[in-house]
C-alpha atoms as a PDB file:
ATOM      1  CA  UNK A   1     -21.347 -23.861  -4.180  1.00  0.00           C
ATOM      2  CA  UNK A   2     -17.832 -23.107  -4.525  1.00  0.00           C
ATOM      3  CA  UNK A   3     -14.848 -25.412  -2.974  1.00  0.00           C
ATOM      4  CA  UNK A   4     -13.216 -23.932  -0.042  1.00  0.00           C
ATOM      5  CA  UNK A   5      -9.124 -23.949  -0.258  1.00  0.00           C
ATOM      6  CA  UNK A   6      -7.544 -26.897   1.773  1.00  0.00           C
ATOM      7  CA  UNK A   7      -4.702 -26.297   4.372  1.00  0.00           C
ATOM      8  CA  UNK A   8      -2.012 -26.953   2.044  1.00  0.00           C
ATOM      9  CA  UNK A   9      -3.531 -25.024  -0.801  1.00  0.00           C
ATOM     10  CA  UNK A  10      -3.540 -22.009   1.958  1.00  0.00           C
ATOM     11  CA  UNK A  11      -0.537 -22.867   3.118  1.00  0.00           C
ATOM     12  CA  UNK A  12       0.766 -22.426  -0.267  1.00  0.00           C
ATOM     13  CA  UNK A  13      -1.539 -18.764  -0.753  1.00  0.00           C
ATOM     14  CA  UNK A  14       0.265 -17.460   2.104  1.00  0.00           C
ATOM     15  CA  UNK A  15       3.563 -18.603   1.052  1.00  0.00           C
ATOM     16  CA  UNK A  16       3.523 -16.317  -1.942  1.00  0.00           C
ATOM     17  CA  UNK A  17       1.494 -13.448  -1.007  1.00  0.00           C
ATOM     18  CA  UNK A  18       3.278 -10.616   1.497  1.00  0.00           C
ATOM     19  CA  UNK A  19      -0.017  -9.677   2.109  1.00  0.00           C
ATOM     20  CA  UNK A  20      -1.131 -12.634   3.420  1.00  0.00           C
ATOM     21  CA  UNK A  21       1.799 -13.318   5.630  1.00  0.00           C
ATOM     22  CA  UNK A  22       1.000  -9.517   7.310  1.00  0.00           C
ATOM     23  CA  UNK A  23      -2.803 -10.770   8.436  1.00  0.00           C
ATOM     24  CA  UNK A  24      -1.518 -14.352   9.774  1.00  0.00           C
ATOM     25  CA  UNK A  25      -0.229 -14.961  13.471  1.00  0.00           C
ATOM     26  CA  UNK A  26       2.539 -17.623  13.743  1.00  0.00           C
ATOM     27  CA  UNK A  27       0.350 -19.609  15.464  1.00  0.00           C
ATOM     28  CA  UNK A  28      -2.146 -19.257  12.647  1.00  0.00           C
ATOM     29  CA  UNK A  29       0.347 -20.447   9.947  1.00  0.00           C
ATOM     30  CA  UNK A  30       2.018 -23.675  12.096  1.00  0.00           C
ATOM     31  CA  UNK A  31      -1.914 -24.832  12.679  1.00  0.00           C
ATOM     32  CA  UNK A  32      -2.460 -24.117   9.235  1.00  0.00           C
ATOM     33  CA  UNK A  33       0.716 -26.399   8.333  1.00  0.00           C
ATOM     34  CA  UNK A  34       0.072 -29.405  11.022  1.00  0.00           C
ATOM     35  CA  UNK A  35      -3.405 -29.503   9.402  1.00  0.00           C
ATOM     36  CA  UNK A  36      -2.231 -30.031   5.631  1.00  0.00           C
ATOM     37  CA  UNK A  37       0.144 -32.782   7.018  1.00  0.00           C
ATOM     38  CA  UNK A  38      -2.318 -34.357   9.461  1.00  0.00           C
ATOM     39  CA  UNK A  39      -4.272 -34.201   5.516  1.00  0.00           C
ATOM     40  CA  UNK A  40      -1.498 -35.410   3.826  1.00  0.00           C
ATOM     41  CA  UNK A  41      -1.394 -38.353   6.330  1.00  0.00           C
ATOM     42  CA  UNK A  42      -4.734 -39.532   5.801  1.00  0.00           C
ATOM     43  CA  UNK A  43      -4.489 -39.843   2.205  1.00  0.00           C
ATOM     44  CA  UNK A  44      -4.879 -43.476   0.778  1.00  0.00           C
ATOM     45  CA  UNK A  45      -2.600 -45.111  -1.867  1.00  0.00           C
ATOM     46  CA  UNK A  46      -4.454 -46.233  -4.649  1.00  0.00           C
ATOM     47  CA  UNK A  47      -3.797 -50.413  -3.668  1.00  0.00           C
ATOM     48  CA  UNK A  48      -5.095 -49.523  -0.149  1.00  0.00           C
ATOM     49  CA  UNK A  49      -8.393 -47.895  -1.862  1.00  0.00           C
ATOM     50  CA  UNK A  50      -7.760 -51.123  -4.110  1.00  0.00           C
ATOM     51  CA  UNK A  51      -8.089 -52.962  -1.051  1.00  0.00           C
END
């Protein structure tokens, strides 16, 4: 099974790709980018994984 792109991977697809920006609402893209920063967020440090 193949991985599906994260948020900020998309975000970063739709970034460079005109065509991409044509098919996507405004609201599409700013969900898109409050998810790959509510991602970012979550992201442990390696000490806290370290614990």
């Amino acid at each position: 099974m193949k991985n599906l792109a994260t948020p900020a991977e998309m975000v970063m697809d739709i970034m460079t790709n005109p065509e991409l920006q044509n098919l996507i609402s405004a609201e599409g893209f700013a969900g898109l980018l409050i998810m790959a920063n509510m991602q970012e967020n979550e992201k442990t440090t390696c000490c806290e994984q370290m614990g």
